[in-house]
C-alpha atoms as a PDB file:
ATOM      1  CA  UNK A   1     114.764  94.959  78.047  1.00  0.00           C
ATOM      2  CA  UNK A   2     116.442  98.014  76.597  1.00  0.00           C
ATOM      3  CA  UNK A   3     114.313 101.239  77.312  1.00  0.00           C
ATOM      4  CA  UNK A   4     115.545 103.238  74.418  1.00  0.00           C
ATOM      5  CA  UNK A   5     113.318 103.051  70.993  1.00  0.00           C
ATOM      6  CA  UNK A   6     110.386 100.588  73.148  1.00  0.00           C
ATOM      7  CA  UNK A   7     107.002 101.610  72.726  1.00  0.00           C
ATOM      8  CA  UNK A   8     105.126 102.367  76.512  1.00  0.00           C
ATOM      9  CA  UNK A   9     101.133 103.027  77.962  1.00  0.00           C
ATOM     10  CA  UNK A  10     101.420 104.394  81.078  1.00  0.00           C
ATOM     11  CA  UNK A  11      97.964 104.102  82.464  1.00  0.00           C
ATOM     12  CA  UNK A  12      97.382 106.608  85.085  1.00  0.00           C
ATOM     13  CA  UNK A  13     100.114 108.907  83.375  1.00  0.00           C
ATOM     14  CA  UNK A  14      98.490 111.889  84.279  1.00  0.00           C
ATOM     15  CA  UNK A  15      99.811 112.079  87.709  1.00  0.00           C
ATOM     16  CA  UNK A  16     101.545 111.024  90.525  1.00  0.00           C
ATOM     17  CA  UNK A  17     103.812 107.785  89.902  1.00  0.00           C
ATOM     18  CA  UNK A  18     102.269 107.723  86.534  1.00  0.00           C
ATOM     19  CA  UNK A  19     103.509 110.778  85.627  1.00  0.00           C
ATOM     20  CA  UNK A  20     106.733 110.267  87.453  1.00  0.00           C
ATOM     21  CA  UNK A  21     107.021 106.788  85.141  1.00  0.00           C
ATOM     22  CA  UNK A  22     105.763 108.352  81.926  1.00  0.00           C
ATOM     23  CA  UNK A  23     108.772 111.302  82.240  1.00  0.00           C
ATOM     24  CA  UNK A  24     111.368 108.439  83.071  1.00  0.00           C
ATOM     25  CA  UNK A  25     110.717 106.292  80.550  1.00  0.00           C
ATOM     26  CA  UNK A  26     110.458 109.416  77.976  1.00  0.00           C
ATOM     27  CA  UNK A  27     113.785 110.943  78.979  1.00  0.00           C
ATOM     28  CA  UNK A  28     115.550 107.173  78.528  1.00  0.00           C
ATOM     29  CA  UNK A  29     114.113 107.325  75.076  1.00  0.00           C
ATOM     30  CA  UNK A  30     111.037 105.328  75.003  1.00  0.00           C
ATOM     31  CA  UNK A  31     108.397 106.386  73.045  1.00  0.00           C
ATOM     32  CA  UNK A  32     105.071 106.870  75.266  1.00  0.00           C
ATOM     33  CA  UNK A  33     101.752 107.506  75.548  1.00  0.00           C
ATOM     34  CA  UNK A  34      99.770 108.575  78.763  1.00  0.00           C
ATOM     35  CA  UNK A  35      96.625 107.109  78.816  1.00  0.00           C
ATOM     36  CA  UNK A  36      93.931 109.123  81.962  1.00  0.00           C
ATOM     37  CA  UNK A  37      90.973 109.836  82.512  1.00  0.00           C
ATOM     38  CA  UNK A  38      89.098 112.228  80.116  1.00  0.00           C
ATOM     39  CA  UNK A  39      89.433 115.964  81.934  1.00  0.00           C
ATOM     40  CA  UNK A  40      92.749 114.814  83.485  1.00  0.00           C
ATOM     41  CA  UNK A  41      96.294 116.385  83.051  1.00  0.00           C
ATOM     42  CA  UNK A  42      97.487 113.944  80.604  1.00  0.00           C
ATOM     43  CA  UNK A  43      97.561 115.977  77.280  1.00  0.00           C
ATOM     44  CA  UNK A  44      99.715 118.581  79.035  1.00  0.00           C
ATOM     45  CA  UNK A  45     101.944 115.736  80.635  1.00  0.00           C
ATOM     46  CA  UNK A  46     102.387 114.003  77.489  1.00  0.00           C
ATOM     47  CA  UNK A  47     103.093 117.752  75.453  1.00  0.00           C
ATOM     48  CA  UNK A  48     105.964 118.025  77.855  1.00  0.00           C
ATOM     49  CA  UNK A  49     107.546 114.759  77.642  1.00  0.00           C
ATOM     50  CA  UNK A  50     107.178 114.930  73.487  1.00  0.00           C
ATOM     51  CA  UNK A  51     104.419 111.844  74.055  1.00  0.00           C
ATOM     52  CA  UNK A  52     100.907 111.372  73.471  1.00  0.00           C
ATOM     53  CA  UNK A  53      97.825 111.442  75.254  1.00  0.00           C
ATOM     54  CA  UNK A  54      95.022 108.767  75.043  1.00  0.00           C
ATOM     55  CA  UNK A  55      91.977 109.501  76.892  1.00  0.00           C
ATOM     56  CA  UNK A  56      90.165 106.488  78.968  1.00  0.00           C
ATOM     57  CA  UNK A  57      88.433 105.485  81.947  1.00  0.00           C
ATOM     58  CA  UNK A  58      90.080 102.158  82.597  1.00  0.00           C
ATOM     59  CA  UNK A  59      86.515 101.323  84.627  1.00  0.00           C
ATOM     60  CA  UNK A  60      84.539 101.540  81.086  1.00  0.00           C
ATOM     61  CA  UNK A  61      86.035  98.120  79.933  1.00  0.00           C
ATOM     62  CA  UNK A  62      85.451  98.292  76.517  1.00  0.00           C
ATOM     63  CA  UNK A  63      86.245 101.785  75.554  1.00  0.00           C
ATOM     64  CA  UNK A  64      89.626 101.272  77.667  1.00  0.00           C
ATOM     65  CA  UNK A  65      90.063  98.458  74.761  1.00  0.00           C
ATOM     66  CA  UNK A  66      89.458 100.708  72.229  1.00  0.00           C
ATOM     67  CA  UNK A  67      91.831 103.131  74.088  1.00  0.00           C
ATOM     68  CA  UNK A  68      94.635 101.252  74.139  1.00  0.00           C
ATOM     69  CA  UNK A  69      94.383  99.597  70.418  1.00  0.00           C
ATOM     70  CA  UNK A  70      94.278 103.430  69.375  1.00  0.00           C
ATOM     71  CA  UNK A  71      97.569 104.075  71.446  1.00  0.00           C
ATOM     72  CA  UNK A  72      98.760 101.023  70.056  1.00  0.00           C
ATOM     73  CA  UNK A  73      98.428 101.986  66.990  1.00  0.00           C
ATOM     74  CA  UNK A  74      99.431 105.143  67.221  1.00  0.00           C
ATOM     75  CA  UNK A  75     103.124 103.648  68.729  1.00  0.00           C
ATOM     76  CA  UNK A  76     103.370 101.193  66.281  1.00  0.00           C
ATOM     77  CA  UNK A  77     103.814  98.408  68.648  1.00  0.00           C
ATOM     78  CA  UNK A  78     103.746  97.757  72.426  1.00  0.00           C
ATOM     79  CA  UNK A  79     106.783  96.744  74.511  1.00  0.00           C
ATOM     80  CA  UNK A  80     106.134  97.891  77.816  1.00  0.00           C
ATOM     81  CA  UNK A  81     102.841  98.643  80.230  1.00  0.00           C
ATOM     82  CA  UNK A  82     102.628 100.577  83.188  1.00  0.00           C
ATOM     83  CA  UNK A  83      99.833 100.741  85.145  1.00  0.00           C
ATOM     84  CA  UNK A  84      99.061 102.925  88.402  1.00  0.00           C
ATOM     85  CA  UNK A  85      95.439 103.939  87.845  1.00  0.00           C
ATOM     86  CA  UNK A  86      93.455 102.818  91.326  1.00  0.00           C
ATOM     87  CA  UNK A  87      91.883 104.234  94.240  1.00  0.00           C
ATOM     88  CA  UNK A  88      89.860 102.809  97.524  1.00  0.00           C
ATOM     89  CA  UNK A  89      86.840 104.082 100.214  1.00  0.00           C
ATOM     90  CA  UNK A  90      87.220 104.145 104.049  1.00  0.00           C
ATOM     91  CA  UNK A  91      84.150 101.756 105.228  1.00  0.00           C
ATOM     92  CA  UNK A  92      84.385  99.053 107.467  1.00  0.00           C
ATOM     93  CA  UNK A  93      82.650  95.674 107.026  1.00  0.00           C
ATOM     94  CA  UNK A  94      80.498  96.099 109.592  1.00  0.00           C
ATOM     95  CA  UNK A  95      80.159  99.659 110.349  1.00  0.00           C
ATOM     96  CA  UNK A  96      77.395 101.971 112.174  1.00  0.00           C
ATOM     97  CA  UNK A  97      75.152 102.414 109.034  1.00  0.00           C
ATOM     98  CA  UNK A  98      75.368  97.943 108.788  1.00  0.00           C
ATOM     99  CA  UNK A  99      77.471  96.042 106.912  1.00  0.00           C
ATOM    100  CA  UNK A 100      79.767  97.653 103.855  1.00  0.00           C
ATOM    101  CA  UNK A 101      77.519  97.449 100.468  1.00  0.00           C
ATOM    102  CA  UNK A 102      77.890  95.658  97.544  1.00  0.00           C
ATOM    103  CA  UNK A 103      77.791  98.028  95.089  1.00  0.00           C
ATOM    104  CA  UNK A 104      80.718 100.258  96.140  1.00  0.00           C
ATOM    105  CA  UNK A 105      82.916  96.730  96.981  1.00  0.00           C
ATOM    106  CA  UNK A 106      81.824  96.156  93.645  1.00  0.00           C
ATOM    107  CA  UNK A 107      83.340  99.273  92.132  1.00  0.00           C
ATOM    108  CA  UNK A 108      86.968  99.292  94.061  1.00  0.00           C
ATOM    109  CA  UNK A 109      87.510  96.133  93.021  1.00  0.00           C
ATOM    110  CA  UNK A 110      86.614  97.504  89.088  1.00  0.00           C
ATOM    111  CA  UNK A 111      88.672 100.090  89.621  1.00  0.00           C
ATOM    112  CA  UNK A 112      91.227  97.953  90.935  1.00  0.00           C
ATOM    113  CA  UNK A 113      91.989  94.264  90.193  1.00  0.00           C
ATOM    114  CA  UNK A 114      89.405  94.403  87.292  1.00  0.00           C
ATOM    115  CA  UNK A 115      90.712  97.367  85.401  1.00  0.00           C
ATOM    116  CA  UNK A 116      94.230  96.135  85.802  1.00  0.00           C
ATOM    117  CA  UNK A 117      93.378  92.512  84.616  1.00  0.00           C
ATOM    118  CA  UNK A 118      91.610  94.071  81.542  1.00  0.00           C
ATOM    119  CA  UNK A 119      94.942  96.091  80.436  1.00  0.00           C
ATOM    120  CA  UNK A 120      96.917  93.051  81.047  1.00  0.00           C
ATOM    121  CA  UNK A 121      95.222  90.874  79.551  1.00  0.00           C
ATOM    122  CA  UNK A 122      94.997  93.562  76.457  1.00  0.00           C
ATOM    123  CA  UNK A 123      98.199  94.342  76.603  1.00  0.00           C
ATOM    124  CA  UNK A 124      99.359  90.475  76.253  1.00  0.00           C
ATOM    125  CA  UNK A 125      97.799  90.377  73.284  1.00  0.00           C
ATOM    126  CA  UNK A 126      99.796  93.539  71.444  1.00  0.00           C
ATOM    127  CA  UNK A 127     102.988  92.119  72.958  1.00  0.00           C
ATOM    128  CA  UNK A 128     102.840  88.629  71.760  1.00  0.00           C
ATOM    129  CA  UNK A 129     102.935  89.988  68.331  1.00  0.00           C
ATOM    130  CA  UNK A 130     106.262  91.784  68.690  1.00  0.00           C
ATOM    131  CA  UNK A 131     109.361  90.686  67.411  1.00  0.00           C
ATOM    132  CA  UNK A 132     111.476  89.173  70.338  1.00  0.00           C
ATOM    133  CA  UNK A 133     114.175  91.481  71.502  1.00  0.00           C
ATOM    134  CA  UNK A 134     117.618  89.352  71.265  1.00  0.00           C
ATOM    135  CA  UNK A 135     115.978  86.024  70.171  1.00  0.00           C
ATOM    136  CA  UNK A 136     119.426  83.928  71.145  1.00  0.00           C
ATOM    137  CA  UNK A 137     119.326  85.641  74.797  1.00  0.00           C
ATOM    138  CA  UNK A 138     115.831  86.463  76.051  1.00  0.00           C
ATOM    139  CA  UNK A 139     113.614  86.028  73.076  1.00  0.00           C
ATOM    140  CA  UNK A 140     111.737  88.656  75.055  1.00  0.00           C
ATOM    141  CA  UNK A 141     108.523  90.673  73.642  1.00  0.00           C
ATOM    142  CA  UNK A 142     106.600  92.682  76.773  1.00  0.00           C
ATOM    143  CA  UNK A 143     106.846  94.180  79.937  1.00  0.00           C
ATOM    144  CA  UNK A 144     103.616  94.477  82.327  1.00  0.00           C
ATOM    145  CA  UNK A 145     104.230  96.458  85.253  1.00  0.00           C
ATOM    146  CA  UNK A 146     100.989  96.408  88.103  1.00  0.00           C
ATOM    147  CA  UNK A 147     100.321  98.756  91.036  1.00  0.00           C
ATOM    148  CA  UNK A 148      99.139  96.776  94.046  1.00  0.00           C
ATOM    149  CA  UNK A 149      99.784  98.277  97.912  1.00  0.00           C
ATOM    150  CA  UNK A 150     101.505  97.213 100.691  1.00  0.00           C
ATOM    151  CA  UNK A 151      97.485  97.462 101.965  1.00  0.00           C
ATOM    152  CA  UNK A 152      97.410  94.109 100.142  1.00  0.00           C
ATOM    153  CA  UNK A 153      99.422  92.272 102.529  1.00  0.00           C
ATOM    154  CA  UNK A 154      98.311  94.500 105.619  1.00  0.00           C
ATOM    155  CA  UNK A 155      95.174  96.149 104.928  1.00  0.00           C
ATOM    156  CA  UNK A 156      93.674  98.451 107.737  1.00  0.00           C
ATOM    157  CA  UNK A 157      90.873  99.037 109.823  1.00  0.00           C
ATOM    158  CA  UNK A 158      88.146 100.232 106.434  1.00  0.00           C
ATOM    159  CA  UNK A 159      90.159  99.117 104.036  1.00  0.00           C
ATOM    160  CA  UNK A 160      88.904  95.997 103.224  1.00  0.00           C
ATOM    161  CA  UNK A 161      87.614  97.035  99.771  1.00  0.00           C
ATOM    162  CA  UNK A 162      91.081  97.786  98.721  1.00  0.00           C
ATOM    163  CA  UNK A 163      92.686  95.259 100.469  1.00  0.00           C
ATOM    164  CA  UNK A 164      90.914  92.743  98.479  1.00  0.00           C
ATOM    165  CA  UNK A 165      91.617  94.941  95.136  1.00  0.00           C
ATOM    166  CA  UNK A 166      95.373  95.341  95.527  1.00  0.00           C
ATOM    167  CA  UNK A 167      95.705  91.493  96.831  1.00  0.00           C
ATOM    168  CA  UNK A 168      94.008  90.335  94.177  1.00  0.00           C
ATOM    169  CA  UNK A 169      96.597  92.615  91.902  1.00  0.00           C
ATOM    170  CA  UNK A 170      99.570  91.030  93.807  1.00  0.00           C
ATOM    171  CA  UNK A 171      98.286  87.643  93.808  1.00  0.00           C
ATOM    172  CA  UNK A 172      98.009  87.508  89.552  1.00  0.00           C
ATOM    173  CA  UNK A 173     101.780  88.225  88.892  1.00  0.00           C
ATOM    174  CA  UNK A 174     102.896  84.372  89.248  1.00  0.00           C
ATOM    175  CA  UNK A 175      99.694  83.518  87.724  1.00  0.00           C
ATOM    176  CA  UNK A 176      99.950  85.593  84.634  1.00  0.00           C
ATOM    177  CA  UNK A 177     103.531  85.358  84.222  1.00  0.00           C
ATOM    178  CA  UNK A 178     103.527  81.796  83.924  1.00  0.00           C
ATOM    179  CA  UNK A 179     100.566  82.267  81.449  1.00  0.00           C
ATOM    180  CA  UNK A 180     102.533  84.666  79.638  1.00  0.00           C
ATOM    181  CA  UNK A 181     106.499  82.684  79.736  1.00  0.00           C
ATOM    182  CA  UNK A 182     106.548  80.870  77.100  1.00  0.00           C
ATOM    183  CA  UNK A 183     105.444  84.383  74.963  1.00  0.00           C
ATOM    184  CA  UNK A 184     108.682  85.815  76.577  1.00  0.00           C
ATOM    185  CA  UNK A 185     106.356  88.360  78.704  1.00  0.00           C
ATOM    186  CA  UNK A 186     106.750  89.176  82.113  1.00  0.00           C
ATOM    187  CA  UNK A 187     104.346  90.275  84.321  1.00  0.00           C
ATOM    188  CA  UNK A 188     105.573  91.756  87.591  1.00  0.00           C
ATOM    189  CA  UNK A 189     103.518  94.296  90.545  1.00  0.00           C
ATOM    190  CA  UNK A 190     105.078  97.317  92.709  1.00  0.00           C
ATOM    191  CA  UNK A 191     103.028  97.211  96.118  1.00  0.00           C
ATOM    192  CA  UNK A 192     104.331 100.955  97.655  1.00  0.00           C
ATOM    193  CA  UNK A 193     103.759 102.652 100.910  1.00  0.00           C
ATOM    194  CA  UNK A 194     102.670 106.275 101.471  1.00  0.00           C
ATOM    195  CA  UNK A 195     103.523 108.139  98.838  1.00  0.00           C
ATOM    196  CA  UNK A 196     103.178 111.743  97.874  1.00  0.00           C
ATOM    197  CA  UNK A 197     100.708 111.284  95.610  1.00  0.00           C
ATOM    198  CA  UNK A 198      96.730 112.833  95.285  1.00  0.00           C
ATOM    199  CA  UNK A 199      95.280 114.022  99.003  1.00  0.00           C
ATOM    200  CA  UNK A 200      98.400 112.021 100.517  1.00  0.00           C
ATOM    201  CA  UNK A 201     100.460 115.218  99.685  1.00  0.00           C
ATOM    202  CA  UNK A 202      98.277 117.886 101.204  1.00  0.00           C
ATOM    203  CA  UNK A 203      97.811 116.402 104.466  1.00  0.00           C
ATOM    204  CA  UNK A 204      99.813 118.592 107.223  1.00  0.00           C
ATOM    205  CA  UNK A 205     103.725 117.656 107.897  1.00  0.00           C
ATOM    206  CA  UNK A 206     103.268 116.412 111.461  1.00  0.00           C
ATOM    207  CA  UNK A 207     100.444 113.995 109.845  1.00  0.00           C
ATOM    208  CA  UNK A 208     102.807 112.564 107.590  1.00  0.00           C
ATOM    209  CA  UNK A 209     105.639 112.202 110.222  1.00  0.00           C
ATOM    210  CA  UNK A 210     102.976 110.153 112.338  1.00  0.00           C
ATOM    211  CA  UNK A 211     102.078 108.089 109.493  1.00  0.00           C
ATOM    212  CA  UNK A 212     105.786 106.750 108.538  1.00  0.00           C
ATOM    213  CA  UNK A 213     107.098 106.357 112.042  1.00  0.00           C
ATOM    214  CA  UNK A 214     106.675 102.504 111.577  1.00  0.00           C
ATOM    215  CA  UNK A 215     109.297 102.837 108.599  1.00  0.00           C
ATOM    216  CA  UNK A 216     112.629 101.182 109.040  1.00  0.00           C
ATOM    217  CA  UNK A 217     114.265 104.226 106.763  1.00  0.00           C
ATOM    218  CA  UNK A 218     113.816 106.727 105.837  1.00  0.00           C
ATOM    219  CA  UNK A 219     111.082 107.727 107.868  1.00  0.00           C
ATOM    220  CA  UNK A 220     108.859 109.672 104.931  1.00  0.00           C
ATOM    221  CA  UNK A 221     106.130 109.608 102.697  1.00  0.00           C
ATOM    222  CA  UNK A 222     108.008 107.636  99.367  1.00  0.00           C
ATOM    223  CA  UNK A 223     108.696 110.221  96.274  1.00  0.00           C
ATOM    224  CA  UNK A 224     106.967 109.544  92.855  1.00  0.00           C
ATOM    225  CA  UNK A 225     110.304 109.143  90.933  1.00  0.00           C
ATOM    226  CA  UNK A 226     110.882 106.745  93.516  1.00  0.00           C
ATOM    227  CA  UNK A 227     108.354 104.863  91.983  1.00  0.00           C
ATOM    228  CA  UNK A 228     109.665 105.364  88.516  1.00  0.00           C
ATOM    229  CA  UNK A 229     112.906 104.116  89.223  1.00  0.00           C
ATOM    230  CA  UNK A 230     111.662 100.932  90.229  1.00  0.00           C
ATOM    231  CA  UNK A 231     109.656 100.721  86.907  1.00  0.00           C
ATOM    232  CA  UNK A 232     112.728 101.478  85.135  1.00  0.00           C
ATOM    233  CA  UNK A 233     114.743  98.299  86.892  1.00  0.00           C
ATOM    234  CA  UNK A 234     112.065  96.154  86.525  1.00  0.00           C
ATOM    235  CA  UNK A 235     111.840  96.589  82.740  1.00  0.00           C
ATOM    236  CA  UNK A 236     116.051  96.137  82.434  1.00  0.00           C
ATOM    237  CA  UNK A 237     116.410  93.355  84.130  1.00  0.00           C
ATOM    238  CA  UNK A 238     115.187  90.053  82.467  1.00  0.00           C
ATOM    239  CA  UNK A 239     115.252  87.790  85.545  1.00  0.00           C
ATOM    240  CA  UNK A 240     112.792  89.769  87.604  1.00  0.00           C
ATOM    241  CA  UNK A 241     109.303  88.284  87.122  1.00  0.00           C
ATOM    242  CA  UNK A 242     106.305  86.749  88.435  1.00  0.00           C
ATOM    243  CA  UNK A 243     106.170  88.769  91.588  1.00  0.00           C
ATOM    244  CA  UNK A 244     104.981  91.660  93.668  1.00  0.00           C
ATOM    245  CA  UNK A 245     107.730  94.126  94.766  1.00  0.00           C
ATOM    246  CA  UNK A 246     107.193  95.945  98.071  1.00  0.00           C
ATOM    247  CA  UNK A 247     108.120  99.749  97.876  1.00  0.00           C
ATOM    248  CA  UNK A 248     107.359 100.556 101.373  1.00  0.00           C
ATOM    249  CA  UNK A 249     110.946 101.268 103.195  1.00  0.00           C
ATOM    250  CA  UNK A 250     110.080  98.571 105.767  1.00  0.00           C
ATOM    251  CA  UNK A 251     107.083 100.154 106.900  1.00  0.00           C
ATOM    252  CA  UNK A 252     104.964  97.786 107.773  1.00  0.00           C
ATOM    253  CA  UNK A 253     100.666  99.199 108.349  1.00  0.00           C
ATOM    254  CA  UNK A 254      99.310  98.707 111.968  1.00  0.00           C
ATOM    255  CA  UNK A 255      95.043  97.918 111.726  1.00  0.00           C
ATOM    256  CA  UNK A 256      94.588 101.657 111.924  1.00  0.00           C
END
């Protein structure tokens, strides 16, 4: 899909690969909104990329509807998706205090696989309404791009909460891209590694070092345009779809 004149949501655009995303797609002329949480940095973000913001917290279901039918709206249309709002705990499943409760499994997996169905399935919706770009080539009308973690595939020691969350995110793509195929959507995840993102990026150098020394190359935290770049291929090439793409530069996690 061409970038230029598209219509984005970057969810999570406040910051970090969000951000990194939501300036990418802006400088390769798609017109975008960055859709964060309430409070967050996303009206300054979106000032400086000539976007607009959309306020949200993708965990309220419904008003994160309403959110993105106003941004919608507001576009004129919806071609593309991106969406890298998430977050986990560190609590085991049997820990000191007893087993890992309910209630917060509950809310990383909201936060998570929920939230990110919810936009998806939203999204789908706008999308299927477009216009198909080059009807006698593609016929294609969307773009949903996921955030899932390489935790999904090896999750460790306290992170089963988020394991589950970001599996569950990997595990849709086939799933949702076959729903979506015959709409000419496609529906593809980016599972990264470490990345300088959030608290990631304030933890002390030698931290980081030992954290990546399991990396094939290079050996660092990954960079949020990094990120953005991968967005960016996904969304011009037609014949990627239906999967999760690890960003991880062959690291693979150990259980702790």
């Amino acid at each position: 899909m061409e970038i230029k004149g598209k219509k984005a949501v970057v969810i999570g655009g406040a910051s970090g690969m969000g951000r990194a995303s939501a300036e990418l797609l802006a400088a390769r002329g798609a017109d975008v909104v960055v859709l964060d949480r309430p409070g967050s940095a996303g009206a300054d973000v979106a000032a400086a990329i000539g976007g607009r913001f959309q306020p949200a917290d993708v965990t309220d279901f419904g008003a994160t509807e309403q959110a993105l039918a106003a941004a919608v709206e507001d576009l004129g249309g919806l071609h593309v998706t991106v969406t890298t709002a998430g977050g986990g705990v560190a609590r085991r499943t049997l820990g000191k205090d007893g087993p890992h409760d309910l209630a917060t499994f509950r809310q990383v997996l909201d936060l998570n696989a929920v939230a990110t169905f919810n936009i998806s399935r939203l999204a789908a919706a706008h999308m299927s309404r477009n216009e198909p770009e080059d009807p006698d080539v593609t016929g294609e009308r969307g773009v949903i791009v996921n955030t899932a973690s390489i935790a999904a595939f090896e999750g460790q020691i306290g992170q089963v909460a988020y394991s589950a969350a970001k599996a569950a995110i990997a595990g849709m793509c086939l799933t949702m891209a076959r729903d979506l195929g015959s709409l000419g959507i496609r529906v593809l995840a980016i599972a990264p590694s470490l990345f300088e993102t959030g608290a990631v990026s304030k933890i002390p150098a030698e931290t980081k070092t030992a954290l990546v020394k399991d990396a094939a190359f290079p050996k660092r935290l990954g960079h949020p345009a990094e990120y953005a770049k991968l967005v960016l291929a996904i969304i011009d090439n037609p014949m990627l779809n239906g999967q999760c793409l690890r960003l991880d530069a062959g690291q693979r996690f150990g259980p702790r």
